[in-house]
Protein backbone atom coordinates (compact mmCIF):
# COMPACT_ATOMS: atom_id res chain seq x y z
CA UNK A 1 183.88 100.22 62.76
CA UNK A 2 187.38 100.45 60.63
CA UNK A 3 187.84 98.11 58.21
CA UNK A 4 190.42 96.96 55.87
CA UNK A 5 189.88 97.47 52.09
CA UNK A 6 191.93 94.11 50.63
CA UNK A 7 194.03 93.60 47.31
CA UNK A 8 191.12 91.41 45.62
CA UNK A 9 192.23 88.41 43.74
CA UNK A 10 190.16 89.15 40.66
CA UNK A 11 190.84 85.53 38.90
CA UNK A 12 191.78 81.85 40.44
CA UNK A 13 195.43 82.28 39.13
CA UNK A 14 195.94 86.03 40.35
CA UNK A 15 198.39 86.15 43.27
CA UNK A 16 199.62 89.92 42.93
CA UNK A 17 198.64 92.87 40.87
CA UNK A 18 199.22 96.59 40.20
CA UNK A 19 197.04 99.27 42.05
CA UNK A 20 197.07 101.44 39.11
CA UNK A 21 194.70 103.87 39.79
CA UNK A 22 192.99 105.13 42.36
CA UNK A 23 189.38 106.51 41.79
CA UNK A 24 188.14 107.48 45.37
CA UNK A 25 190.74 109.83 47.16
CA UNK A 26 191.22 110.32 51.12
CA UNK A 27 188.30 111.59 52.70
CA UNK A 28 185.48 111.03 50.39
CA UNK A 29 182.30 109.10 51.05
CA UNK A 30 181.94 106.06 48.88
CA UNK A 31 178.36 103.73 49.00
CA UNK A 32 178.26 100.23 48.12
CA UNK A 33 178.81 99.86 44.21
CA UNK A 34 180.96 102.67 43.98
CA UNK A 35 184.49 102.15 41.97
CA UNK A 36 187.60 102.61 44.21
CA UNK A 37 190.05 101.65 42.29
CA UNK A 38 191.56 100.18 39.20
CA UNK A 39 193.65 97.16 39.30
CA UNK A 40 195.96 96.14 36.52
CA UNK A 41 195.86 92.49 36.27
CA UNK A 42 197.73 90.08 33.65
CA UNK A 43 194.93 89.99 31.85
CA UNK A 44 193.09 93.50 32.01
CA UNK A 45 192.88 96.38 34.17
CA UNK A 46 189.97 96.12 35.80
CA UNK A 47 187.64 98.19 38.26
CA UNK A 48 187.38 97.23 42.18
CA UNK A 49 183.70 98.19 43.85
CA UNK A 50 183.11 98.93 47.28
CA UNK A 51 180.43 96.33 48.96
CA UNK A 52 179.38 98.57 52.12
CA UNK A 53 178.93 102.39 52.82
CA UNK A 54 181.73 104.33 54.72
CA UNK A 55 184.67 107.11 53.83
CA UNK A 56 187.81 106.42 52.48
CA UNK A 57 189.66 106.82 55.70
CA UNK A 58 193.47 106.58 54.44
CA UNK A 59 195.10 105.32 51.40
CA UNK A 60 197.66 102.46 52.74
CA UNK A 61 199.15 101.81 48.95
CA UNK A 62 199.74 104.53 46.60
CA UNK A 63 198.50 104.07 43.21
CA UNK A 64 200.98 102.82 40.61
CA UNK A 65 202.33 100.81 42.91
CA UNK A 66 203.10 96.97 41.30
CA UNK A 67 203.87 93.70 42.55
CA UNK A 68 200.98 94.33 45.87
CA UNK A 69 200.11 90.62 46.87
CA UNK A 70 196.39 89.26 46.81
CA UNK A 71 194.79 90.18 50.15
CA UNK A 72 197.17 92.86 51.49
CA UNK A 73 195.31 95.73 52.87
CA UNK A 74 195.28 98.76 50.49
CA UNK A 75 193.16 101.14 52.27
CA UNK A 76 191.03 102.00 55.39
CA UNK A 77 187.24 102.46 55.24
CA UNK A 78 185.85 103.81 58.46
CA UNK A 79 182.21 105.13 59.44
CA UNK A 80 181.11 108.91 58.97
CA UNK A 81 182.57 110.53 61.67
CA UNK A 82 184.38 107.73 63.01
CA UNK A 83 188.38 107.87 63.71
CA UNK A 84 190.90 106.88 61.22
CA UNK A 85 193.36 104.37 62.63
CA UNK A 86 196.72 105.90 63.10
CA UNK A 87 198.95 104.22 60.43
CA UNK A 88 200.75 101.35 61.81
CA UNK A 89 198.28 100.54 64.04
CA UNK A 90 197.08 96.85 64.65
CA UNK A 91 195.51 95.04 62.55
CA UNK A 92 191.63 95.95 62.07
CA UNK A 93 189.44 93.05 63.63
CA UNK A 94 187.32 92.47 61.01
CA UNK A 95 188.85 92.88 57.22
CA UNK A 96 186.47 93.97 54.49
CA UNK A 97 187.04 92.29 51.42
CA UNK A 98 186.29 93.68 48.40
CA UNK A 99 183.51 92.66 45.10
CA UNK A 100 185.26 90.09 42.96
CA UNK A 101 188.01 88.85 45.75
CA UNK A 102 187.87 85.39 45.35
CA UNK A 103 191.58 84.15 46.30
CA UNK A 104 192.71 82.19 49.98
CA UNK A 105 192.04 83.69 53.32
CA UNK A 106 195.25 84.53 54.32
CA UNK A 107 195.87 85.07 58.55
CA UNK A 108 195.92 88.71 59.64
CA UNK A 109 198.88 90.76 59.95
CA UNK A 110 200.43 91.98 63.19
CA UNK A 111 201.10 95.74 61.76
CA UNK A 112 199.65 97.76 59.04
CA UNK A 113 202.60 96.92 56.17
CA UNK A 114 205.15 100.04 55.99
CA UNK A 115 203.77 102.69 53.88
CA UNK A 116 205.27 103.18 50.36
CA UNK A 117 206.69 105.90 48.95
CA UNK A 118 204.45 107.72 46.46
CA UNK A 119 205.21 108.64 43.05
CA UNK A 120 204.62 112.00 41.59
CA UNK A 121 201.17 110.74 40.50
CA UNK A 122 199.88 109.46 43.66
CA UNK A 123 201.12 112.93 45.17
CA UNK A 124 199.10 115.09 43.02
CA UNK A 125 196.18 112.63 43.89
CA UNK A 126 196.44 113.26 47.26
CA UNK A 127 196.13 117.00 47.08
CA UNK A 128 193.33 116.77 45.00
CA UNK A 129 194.53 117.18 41.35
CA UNK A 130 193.60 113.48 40.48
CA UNK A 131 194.96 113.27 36.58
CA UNK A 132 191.53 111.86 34.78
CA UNK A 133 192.03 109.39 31.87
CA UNK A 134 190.80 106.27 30.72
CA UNK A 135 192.54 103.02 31.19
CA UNK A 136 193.55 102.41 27.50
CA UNK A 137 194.76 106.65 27.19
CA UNK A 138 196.97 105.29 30.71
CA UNK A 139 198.16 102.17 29.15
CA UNK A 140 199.71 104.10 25.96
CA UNK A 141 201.66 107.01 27.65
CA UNK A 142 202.63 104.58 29.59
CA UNK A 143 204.71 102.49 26.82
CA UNK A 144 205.49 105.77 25.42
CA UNK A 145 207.13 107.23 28.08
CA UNK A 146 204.49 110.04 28.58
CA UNK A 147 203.63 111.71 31.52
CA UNK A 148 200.20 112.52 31.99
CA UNK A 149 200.37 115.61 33.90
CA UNK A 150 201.56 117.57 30.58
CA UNK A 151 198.74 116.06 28.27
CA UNK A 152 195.41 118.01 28.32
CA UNK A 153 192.36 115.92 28.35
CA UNK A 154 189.84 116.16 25.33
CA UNK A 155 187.09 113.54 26.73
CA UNK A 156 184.08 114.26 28.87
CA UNK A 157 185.03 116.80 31.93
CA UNK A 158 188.70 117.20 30.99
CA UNK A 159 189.59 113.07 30.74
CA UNK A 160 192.67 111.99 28.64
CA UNK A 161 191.73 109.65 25.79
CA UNK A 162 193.31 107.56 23.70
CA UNK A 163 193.86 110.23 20.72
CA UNK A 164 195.06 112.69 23.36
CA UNK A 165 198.16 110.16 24.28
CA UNK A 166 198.34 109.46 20.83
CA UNK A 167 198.75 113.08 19.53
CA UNK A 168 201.09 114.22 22.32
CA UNK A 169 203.92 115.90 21.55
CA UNK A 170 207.55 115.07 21.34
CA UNK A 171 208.35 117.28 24.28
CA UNK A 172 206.39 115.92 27.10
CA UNK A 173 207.69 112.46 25.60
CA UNK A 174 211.15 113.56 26.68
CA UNK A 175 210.09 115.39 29.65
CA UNK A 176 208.12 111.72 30.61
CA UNK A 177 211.68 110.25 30.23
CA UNK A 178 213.46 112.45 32.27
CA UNK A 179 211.03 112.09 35.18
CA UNK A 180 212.11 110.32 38.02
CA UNK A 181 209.22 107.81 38.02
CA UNK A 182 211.12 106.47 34.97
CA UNK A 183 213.03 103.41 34.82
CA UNK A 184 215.64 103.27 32.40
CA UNK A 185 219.64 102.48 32.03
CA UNK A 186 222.22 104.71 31.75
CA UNK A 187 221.87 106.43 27.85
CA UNK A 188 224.61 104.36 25.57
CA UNK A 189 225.72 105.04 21.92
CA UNK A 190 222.59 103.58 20.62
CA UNK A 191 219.99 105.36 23.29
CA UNK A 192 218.68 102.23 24.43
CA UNK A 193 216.29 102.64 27.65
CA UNK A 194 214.81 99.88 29.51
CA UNK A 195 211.14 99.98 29.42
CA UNK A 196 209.39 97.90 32.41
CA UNK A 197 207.49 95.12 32.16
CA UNK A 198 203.92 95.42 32.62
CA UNK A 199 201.97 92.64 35.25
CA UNK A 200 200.65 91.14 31.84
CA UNK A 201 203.93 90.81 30.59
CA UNK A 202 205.60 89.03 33.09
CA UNK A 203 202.68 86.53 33.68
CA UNK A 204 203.20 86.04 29.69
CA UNK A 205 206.63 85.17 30.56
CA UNK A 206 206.04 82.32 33.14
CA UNK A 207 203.32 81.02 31.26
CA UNK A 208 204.70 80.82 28.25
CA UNK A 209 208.15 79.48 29.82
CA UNK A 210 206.31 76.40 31.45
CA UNK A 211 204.34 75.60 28.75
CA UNK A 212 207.46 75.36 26.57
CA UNK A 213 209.16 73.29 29.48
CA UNK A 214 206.83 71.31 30.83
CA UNK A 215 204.25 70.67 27.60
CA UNK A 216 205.35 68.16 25.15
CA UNK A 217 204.22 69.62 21.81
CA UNK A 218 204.18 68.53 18.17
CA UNK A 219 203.10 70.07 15.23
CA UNK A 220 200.59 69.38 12.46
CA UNK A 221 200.58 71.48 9.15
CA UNK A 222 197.81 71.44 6.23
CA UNK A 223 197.45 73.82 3.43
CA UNK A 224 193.48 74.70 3.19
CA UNK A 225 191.65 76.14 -0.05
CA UNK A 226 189.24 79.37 1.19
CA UNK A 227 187.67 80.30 -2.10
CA UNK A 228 184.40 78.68 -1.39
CA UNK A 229 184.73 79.99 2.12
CA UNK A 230 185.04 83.45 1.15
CA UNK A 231 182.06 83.10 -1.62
CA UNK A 232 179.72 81.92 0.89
CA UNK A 233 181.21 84.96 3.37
CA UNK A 234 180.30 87.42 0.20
CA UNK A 235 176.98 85.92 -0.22
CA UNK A 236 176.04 85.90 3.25
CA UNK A 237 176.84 89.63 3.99
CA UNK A 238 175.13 91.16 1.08
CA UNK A 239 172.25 89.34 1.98
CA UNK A 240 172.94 91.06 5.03
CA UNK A 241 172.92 94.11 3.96
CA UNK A 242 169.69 93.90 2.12
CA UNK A 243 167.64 93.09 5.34
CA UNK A 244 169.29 96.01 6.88
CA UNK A 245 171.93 94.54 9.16
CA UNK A 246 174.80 96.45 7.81
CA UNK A 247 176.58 96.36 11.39
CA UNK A 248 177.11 92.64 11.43
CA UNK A 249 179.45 92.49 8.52
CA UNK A 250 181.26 88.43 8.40
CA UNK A 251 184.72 88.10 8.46
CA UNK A 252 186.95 85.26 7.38
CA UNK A 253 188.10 84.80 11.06
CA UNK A 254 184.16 84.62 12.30
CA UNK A 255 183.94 81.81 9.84
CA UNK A 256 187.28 79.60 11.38
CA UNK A 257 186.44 80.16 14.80
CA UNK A 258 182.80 78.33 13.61
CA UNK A 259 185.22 75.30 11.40
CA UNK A 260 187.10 75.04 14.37
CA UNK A 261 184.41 74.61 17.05
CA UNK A 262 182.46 72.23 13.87
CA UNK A 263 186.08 69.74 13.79
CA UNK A 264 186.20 69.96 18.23
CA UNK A 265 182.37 68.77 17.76
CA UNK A 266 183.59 65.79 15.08
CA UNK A 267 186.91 64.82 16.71
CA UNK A 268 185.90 65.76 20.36
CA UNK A 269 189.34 64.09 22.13
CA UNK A 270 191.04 67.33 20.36
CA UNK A 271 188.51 69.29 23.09
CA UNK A 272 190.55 68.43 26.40
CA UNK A 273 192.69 69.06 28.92
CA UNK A 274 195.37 66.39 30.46
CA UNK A 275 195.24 66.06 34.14
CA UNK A 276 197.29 63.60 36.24
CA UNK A 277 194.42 61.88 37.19
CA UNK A 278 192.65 61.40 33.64
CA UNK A 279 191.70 63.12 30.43
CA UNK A 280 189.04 66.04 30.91
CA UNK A 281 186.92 65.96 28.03
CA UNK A 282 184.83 68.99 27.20
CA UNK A 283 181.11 68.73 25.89
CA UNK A 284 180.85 72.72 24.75
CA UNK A 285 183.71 74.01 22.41
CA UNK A 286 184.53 77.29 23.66
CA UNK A 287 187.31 79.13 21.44
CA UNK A 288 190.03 80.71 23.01
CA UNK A 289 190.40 83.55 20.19
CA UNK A 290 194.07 85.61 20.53
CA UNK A 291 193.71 89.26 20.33
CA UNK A 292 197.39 91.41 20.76
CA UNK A 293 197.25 94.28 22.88
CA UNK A 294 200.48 96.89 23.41
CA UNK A 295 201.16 95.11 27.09
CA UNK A 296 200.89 91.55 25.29
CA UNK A 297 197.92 89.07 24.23
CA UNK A 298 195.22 88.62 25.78
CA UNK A 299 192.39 85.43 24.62
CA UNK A 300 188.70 86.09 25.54
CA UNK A 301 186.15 82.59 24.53
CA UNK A 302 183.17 82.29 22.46
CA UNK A 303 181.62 80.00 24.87
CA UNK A 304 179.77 77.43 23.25
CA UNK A 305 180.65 78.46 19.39
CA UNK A 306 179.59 75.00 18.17
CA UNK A 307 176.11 76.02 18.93
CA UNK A 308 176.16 79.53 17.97
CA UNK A 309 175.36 80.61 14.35
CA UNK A 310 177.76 82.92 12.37
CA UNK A 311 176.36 85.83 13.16
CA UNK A 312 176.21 85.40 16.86
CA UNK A 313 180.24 84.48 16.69
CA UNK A 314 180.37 87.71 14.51
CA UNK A 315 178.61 89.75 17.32
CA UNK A 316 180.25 88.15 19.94
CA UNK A 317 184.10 88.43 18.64
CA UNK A 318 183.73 91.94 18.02
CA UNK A 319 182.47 93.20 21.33
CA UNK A 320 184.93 90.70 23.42
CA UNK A 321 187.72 92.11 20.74
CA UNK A 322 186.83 95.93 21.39
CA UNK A 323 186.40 95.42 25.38
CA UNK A 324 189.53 93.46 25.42
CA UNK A 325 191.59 96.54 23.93
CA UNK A 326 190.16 98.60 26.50
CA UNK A 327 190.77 96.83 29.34
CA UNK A 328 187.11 95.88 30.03
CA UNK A 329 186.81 92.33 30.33
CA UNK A 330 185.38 90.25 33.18
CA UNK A 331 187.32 87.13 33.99
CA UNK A 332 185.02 85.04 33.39
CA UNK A 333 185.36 85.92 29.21
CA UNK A 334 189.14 85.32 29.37
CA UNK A 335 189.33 82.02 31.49
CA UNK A 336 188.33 78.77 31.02
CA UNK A 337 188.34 78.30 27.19
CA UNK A 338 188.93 74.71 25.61
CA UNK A 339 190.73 75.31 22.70
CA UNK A 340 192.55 78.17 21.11
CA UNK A 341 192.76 79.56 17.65
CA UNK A 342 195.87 82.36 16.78
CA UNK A 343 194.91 83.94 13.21
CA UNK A 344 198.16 86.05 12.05
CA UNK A 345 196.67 85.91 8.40
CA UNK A 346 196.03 90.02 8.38
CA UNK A 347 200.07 90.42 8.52
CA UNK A 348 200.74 88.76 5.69
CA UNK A 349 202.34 85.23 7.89
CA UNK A 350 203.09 82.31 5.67
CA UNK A 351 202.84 79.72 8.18
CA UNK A 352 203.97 79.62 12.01
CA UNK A 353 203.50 77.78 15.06
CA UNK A 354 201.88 78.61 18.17
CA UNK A 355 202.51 77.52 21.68
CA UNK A 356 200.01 75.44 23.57
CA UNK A 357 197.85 77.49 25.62
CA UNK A 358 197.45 75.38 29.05
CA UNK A 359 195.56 73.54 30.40
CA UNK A 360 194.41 73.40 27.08
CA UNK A 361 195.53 70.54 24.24
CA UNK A 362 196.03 72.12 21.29
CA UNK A 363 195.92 75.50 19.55
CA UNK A 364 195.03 76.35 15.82
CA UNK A 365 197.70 79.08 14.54
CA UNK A 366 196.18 80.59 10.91
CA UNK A 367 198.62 82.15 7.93
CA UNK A 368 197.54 84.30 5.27
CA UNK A 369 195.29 83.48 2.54
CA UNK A 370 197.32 83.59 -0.81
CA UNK A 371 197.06 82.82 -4.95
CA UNK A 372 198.79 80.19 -5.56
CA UNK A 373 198.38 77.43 -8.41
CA UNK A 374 197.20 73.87 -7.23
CA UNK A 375 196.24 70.36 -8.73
CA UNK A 376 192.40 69.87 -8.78
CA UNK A 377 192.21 66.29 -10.50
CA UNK A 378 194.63 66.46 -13.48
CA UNK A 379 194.41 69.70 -13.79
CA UNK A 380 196.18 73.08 -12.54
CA UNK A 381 193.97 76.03 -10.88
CA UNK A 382 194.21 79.18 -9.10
CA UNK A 383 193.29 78.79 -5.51
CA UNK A 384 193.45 81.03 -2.07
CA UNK A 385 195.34 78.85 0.17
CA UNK A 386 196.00 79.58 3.88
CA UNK A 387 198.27 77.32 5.99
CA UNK A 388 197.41 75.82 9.45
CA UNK A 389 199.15 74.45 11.91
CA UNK A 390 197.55 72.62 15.29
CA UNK A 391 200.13 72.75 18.19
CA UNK A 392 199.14 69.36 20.24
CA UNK A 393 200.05 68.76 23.58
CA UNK A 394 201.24 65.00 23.12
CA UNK A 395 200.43 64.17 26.58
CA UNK A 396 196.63 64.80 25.96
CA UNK A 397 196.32 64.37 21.67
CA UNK A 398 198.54 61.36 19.87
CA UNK A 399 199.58 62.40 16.21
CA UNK A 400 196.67 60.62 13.83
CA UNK A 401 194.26 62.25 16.05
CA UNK A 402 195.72 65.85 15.49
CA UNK A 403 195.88 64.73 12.03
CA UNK A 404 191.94 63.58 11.53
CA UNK A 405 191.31 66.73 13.39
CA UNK A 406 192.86 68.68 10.56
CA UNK A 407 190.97 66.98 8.06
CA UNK A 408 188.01 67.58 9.99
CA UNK A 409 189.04 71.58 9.68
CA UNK A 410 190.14 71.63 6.32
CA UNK A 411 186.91 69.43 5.06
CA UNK A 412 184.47 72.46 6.92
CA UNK A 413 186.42 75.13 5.48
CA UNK A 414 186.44 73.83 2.04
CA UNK A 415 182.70 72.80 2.15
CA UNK A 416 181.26 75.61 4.41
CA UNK A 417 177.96 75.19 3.93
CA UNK A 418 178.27 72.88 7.31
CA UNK A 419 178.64 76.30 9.15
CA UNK A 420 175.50 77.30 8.40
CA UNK A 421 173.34 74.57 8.62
């Protein structure tokens, strides 16, 4: 029997997404497990699996198509040998819902919804010349301008990679541009062009917008001394690479993430999340960390980093880091984190302040490390001091709570031998 292949809601917040690629094509025979399609969410772009055997009977939305709403029906799985529904047919009686949906039931439609134009890439999918690259390669020629069709793949069986976007040359750029896919103003003096804004993007927007709006914040600044910090970081990776573990190699951030979940564990009304009903206080401290991607910033968790050691932070922020920048993470390692730490330090920042991630209470935004003299006693000494600053939602953390948080921060930095016992 036909059934409907659904838009999956592939996290609790998701309520559209982009159908920005599509794997299967018309006709072919997919078995449970198999990747469809890929989705582009706020977050990620992420893969959608069949859950039953069948063929892909039609194609109902045509890949890079944006804005499709959580459980409208993309495509048409029917039986071998089984009849394709003519398009615009009624509703199919019993719609299929595809592995990670998780969002509302929603009531069937009456029709089929009105098929959608293609664009040029949908159209050579559908005859067969399916353009083969990976997510990240789409992502980039897509803020370029570039148009895939022109760019000859260097990856496994002819598949566009990053390097291959990112060695392209100037004249499929403007030939990209030109395309009629393209969305762009009218050229002025300056050449401006208006570049689209990518799902992530816009949810950026809102969320970033109501936080602003609807969060009180307030702002708490300390200047911290790293020298011991970084000693103990240079002790504890050459003794790493005399047991032979040269591939977990510390880095300062590794050891904040572990001050940061060390202060939530001390001052643990910091580790919360205001509700109108009460305060939701969290026993694990799981650190939001903020990594920037082209489309925007993304913030996958070290769950439980309080009870982690150093090197299993280390471990952990590198793969959720590297999967993040390639599009690969589950929701589950981007969602539900208790606090958040932004660390602009590798761009040289003096100080700056971050917004409040909600639900969340507060965030940790980290400056650069830098010489500077300082008063130890009654005396004057080089140190390398970094500036933080804690964003606090007000409604959740009052000000001398922020504050002892701080020192709580500042006092495992400065004495960082609490990381590692």
């Amino acid at each position: 029997m036909a059934t409907e292949i659904l838009m999956p809601a592939l996290s609790p917040t998701m309520t559209e997404g982009k159908l920005a690629r599509w794997i299967k094509k018309e006709g072919d025979v997919v078995t449970s497990g198999d990747v469809l399609a890929e989705i582009e969410t706020d977050k990620a772009t992420m893969e959608v699996e069949a859950i039953e055997d069948g063929v892909l009977g039609r194609i109902l939305i045509a890949e890079g198509t944006e804005g499709v709403p959580v459980n409208t029906p993309i495509a048409i799985l029917v039986a071998e040998g089984e009849a394709v529904p003519a398009a615009g047919a009624a509703t199919l009686a019993a719609p299929a819902v595809t592995a990670g949906q998780n969002g509302p039931a929603v009531a069937p439609q009456a029709a089929a919804p009105a098929p959608i134009a293609p664009t040029p890439a949908a159209a050579k999918a559908a005859t067969g010349a399916r353009i083969v690259a990976s997510p990240l390669a789409r992502r980039i020629a897509r803020q370029k301008g570039l148009d895939l069709a022109t760019i000859t793949g260097s990856g496994p069986n002819g598949r566009i990679v990053k390097r291959d976007v990112e060695n392209a040359q100037p004249a499929a750029r403007a030939e990209a541009t030109a395309s009629p896919a393209s969305v762009s103003t009218p050229p002025s003096a300056g050449g401006s062009r208006l570049v689209p804004h990518t799902t992530m993007r816009k949810v950026i927007a809102r969320r970033l917008t109501d936080s602003k709006a609807n969060v009180p914040h307030f702002y708490v600044s300390v200047d911290v001394e790293l020298d011991a910090l970084m000693a103990l970081r240079a002790q504890l990776n050459a003794l790493a690479d005399g047991e032979g573990e040269e591939g977990v190699k510390l880095s300062v951030n590794d050891m904040l993430i572990k001050a940061s979940a060390v202060a939530l564990k001390k001052v643990p009304t910091v580790n919360a999340y205001f509700t109108e009903e009460g305060m939701l206080l969290h026993e694990d401290a799981d650190i939001s960390i903020a990594v920037s991607l082209d489309e925007g910033l993304i913030t996958p968790i070290i769950r439980k980093a309080d009870s982690k050691s150093l090197r299993e932070i280390s471990l952990e922020a590198k793969s959720l880091i590297s999967r993040a920048r390639s599009g690969k993470l589950k929701p589950e390692e981007f969602q539900g984190g208790t606090f958040s730490v932004s660390n602009m330090g590798m761009y040289g920042v003096k100080d700056f302040a971050a917004i409040v991630n909600p639900p969340q209470a507060a965030i940790l935004a980290i400056a650069a490390g830098r010489k500077q003299p300082v008063v130890s006693g009654n005396e004057i000494k080089i140190a390398t001091v970094m500036t933080v600053t804690l964003s606090v939602d007000h409604r959740a953390v009052d000000g001398a709570t922020a504050a002892q948080w701080l020192n709580a921060f500042r006092t495992a930095v400065q004495s960082p031998l609490s990381l590692v016992l």
